[in-house]
N, C-alpha and C. Protein backbone atom coordinates (compact mmCIF):
# COMPACT_ATOMS: atom_id res chain seq x y z
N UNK A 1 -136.41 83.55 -33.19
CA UNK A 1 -135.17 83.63 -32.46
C UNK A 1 -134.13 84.48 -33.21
N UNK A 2 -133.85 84.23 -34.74
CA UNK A 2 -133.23 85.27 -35.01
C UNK A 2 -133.55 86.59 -34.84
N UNK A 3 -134.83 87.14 -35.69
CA UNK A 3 -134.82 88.26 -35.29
C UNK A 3 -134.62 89.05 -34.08
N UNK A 4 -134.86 88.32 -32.84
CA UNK A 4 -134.51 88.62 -31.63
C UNK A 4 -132.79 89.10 -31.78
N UNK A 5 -132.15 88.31 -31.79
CA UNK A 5 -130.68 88.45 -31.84
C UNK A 5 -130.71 89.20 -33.03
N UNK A 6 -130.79 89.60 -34.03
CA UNK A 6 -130.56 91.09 -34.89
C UNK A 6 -131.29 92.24 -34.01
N UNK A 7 -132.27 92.24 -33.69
CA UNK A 7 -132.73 93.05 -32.47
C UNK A 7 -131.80 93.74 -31.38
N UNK A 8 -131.69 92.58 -30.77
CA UNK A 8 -130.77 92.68 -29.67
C UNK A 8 -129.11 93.24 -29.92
N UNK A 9 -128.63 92.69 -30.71
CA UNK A 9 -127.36 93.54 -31.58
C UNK A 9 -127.57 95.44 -31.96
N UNK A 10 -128.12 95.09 -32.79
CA UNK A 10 -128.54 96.22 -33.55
C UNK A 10 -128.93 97.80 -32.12
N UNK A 11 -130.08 96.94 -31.46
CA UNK A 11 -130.25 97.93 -30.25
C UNK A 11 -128.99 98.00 -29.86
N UNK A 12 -128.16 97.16 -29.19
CA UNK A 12 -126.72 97.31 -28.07
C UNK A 12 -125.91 98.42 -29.27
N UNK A 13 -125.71 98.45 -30.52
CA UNK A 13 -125.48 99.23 -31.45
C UNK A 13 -125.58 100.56 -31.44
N UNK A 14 -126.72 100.84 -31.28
CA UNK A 14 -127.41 102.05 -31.19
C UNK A 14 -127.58 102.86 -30.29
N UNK A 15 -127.15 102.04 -28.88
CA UNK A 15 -127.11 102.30 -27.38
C UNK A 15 -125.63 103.24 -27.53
N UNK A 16 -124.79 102.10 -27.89
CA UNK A 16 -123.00 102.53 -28.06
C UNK A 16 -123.11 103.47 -29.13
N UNK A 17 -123.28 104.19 -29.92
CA UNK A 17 -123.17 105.22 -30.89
C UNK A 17 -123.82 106.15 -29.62
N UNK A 18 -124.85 106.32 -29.55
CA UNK A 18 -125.91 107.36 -28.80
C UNK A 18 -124.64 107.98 -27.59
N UNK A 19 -124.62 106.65 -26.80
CA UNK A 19 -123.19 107.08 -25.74
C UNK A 19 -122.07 107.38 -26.54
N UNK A 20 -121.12 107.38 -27.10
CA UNK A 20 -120.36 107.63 -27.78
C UNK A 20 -120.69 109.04 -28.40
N UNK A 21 -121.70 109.48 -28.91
CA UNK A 21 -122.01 110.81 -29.33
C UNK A 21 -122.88 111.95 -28.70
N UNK A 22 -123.18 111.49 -27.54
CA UNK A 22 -123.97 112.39 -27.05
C UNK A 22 -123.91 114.21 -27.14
N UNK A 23 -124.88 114.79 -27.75
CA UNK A 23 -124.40 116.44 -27.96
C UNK A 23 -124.20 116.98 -26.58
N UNK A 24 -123.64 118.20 -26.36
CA UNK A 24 -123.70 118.74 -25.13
C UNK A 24 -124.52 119.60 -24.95
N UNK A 25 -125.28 119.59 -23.72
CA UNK A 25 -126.26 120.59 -23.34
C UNK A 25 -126.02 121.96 -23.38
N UNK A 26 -127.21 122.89 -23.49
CA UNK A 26 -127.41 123.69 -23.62
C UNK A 26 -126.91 124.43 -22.33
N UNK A 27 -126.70 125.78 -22.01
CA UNK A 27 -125.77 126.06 -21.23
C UNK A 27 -126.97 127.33 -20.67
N UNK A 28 -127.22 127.54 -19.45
CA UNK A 28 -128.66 128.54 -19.26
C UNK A 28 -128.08 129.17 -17.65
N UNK A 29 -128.68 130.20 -17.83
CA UNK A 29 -128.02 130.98 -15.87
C UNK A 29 -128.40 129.93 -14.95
N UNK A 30 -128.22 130.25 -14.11
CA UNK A 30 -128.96 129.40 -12.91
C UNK A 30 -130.50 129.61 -12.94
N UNK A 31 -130.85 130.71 -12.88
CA UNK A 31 -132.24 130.92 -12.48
C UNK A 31 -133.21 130.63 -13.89
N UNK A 32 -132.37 130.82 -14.90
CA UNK A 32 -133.43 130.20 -16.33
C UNK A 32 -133.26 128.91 -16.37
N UNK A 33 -132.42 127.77 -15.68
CA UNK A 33 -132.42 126.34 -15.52
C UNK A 33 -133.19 125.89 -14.57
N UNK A 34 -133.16 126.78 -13.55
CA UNK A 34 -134.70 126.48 -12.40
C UNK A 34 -135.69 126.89 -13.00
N UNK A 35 -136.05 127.82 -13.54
CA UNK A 35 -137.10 127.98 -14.34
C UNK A 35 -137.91 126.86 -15.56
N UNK A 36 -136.56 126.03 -15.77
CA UNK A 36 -136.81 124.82 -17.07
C UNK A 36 -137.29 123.51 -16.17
N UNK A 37 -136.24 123.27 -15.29
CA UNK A 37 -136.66 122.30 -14.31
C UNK A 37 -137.79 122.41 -13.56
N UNK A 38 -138.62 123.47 -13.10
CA UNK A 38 -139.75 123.31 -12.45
C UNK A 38 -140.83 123.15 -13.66
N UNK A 39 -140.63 123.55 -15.03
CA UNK A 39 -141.57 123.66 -15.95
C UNK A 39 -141.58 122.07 -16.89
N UNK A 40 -140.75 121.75 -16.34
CA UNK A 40 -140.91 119.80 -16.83
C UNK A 40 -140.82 118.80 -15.53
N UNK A 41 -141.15 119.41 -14.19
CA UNK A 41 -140.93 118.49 -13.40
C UNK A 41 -142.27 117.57 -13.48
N UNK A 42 -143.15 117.61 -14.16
CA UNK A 42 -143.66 116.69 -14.43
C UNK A 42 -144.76 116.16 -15.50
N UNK A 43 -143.50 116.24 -16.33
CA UNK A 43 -143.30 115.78 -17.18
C UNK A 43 -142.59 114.20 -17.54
N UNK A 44 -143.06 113.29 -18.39
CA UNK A 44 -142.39 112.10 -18.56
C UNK A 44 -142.12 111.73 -19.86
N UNK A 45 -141.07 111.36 -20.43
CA UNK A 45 -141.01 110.56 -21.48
C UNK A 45 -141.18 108.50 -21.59
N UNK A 46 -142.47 108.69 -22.16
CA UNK A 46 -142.37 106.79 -21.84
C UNK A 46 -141.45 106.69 -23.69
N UNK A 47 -141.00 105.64 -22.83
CA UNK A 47 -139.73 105.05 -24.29
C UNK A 47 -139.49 104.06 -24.18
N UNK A 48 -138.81 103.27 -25.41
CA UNK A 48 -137.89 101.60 -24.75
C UNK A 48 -136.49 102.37 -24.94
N UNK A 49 -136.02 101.88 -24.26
CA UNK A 49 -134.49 102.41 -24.39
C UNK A 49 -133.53 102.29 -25.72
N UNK A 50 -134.04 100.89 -26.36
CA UNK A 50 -132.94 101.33 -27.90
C UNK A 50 -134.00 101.63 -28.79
N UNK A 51 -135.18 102.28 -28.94
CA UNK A 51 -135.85 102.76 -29.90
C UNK A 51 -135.36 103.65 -30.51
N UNK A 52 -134.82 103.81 -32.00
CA UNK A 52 -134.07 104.63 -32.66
C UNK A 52 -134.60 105.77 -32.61
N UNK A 53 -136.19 105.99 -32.55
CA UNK A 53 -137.00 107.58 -32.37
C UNK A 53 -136.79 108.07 -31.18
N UNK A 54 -136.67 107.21 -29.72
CA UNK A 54 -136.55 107.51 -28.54
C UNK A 54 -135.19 108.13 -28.42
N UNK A 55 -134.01 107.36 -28.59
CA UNK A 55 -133.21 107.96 -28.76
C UNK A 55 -132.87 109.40 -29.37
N UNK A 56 -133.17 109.47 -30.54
CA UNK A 56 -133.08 110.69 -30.90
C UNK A 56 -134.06 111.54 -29.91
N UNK A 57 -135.17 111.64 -29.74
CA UNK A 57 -135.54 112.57 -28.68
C UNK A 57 -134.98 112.62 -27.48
N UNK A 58 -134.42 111.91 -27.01
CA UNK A 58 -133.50 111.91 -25.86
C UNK A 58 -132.16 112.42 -25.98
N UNK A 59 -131.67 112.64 -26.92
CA UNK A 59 -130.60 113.38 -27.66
C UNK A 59 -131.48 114.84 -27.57
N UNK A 60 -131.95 115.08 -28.07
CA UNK A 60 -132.96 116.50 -28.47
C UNK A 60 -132.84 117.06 -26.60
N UNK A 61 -133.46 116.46 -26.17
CA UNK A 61 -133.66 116.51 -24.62
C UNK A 61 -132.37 117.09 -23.89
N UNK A 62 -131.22 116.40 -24.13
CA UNK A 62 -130.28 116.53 -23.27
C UNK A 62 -129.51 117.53 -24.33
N UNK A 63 -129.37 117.98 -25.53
CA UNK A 63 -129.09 119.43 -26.04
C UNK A 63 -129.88 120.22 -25.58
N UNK A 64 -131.03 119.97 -25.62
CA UNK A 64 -131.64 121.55 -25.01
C UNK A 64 -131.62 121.40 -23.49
N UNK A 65 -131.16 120.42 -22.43
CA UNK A 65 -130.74 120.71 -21.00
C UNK A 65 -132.32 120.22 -20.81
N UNK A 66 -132.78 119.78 -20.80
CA UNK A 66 -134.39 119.34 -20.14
C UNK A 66 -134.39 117.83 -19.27
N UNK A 67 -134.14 118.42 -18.19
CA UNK A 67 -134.23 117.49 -17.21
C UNK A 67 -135.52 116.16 -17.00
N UNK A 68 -136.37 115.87 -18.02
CA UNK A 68 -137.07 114.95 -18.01
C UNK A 68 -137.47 113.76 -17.98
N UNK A 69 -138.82 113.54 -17.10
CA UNK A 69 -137.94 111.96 -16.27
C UNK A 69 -138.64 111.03 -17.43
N UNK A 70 -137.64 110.11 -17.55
CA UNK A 70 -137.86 108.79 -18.84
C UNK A 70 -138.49 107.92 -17.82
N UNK A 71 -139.35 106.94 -18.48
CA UNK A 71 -139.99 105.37 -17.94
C UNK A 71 -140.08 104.54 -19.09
N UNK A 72 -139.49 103.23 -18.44
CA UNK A 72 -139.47 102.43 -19.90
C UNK A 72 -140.48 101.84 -19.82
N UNK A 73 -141.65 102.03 -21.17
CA UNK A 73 -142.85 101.76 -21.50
C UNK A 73 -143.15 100.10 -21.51
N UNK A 74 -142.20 99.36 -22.16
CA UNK A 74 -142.27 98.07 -21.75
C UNK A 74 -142.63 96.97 -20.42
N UNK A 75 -142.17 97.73 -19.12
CA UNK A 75 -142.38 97.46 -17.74
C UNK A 75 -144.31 98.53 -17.42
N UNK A 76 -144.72 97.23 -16.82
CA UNK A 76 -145.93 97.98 -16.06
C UNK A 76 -145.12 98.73 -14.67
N UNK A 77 -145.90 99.35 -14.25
CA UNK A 77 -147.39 100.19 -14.81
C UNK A 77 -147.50 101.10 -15.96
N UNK A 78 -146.12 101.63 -15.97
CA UNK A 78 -146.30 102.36 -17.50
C UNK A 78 -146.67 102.25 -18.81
N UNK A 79 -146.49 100.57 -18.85
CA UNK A 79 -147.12 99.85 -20.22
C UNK A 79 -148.63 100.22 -20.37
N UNK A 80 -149.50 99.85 -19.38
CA UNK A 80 -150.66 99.91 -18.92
C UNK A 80 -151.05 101.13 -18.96
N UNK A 81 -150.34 102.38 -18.29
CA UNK A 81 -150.65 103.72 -18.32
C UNK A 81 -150.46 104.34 -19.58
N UNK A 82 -149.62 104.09 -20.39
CA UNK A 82 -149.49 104.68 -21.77
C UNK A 82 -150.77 104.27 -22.79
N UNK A 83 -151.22 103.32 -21.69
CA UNK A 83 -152.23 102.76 -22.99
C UNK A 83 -153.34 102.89 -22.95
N UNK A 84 -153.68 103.00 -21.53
CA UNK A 84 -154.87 103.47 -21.16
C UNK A 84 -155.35 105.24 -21.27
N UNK A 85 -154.23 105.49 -20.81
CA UNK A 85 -154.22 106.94 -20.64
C UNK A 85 -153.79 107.52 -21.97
N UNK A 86 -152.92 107.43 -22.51
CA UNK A 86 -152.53 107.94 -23.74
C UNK A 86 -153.04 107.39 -24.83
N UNK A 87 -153.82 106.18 -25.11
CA UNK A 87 -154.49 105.70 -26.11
C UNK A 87 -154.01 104.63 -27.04
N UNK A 88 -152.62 104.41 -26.86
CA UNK A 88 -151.47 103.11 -27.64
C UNK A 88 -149.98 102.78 -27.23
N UNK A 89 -150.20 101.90 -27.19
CA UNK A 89 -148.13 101.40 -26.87
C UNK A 89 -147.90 101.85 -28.20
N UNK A 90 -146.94 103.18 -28.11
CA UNK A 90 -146.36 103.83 -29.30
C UNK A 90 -145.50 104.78 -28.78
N UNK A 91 -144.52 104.45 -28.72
CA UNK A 91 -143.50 105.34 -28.18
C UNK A 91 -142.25 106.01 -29.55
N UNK A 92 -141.84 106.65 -28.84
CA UNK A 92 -142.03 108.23 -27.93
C UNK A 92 -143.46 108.65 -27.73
N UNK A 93 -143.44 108.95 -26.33
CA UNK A 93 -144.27 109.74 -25.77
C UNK A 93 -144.36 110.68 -24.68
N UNK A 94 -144.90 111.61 -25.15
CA UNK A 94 -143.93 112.79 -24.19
C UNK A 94 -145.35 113.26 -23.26
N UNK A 95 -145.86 112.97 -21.57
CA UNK A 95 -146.80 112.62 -21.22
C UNK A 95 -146.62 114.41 -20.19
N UNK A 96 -147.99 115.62 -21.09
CA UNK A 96 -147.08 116.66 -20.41
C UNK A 96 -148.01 117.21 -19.27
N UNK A 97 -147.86 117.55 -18.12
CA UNK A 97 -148.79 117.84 -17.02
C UNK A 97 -149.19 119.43 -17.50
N UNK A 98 -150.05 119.83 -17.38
CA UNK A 98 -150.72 121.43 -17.06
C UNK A 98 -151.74 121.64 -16.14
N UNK A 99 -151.36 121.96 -14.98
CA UNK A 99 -152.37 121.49 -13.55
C UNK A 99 -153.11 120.32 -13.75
N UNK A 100 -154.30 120.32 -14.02
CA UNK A 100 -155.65 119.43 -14.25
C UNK A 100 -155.47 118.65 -15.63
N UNK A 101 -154.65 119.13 -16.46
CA UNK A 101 -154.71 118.47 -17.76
C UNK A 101 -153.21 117.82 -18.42
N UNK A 102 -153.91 116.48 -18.60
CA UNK A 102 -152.90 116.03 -18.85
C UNK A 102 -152.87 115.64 -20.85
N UNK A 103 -151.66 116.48 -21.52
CA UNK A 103 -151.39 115.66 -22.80
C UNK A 103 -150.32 115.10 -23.50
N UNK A 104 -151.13 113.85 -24.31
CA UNK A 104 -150.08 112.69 -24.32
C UNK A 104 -149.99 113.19 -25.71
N UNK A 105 -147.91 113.57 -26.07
CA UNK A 105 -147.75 113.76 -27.36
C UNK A 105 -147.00 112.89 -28.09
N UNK A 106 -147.28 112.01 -28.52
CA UNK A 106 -146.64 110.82 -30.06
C UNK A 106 -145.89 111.36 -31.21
N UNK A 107 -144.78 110.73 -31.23
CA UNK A 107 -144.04 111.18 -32.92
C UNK A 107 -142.85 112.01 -32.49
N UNK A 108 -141.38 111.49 -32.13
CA UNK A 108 -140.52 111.70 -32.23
C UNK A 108 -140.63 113.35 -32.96
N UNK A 109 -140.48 113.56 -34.29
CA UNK A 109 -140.45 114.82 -34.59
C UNK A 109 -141.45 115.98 -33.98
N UNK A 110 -142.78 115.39 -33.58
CA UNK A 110 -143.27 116.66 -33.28
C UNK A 110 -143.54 117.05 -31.79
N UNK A 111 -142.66 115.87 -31.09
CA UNK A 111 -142.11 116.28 -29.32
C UNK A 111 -140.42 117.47 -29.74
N UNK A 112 -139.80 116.90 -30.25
CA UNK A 112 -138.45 117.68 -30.75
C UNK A 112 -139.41 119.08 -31.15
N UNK A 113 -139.72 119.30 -32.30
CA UNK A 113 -139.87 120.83 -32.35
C UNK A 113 -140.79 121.30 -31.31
N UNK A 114 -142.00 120.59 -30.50
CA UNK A 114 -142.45 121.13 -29.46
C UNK A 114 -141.47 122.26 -28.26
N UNK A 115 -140.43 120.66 -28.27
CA UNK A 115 -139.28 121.03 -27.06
C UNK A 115 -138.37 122.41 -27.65
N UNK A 116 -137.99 122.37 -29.01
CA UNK A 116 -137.21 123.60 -29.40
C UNK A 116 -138.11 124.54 -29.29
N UNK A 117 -139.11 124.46 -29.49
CA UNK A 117 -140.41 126.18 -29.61
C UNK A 117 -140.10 126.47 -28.54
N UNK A 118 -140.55 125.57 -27.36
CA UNK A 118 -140.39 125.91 -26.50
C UNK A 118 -139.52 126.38 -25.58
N UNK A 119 -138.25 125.71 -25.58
CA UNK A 119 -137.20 125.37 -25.05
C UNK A 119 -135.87 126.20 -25.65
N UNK A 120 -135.51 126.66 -26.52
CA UNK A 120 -134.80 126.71 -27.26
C UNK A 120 -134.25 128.23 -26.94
């Protein structure tokens, strides 16, 4: 029970800083922001919402303007799908479509520099 409630603090903590600091997005023409948005439309990030790694990639995300849709990994079906399909409840996970192929990428830092190579 305690740790729950240091949990639960600590996340609501981390929630209010994150809001409180959010960077501002990246700033792109119109037609290179349609260009970003059709190239992550499906795309997903599974996350829990106060995960300190999630967060920061979700920070990363919304500086570089990447419209990508979050699911919180905790709630099925996504629990189930991250685990089956991607191989572990381990979030961040950045779940990326390429027609026929789908890959599941783990580790806060190496979705961020993915997204800057790419993105940036």
């Amino acid at each position: 029970m305690f740790f729950k409630v240091i949990r639960f603090v600590l996340g609501n903590i981390i929630l209010l800083v994150d809001k409180l600091t959010q960077p501002r997005p990246q700033k792109r023409s119109k037609s290179a922001q349609t260009e970003v948005l059709e190239s992550v439309s499906n795309w997903s990030l599974y996350q829990f919402k106060a995960c300190p790694f999630c967060v920061k990639t979700r920070r990363a995300m919304r500086r570089l303007n990447l419209p990508i849709t979050t699911v919180d990994a905790k709630k099925d079906p996504y629990r189930q799908e991250l685990i089956t399909q991607g191989g572990s409840l381990k979030v961040p996970c950045l779940r990326i479509e390429k027609g026929d192929q789908v890959e599941w990428m783990y580790e806060s830092s190496e979705i961020i520099a993915y997204l800057e190579k790419r993105f940036a």
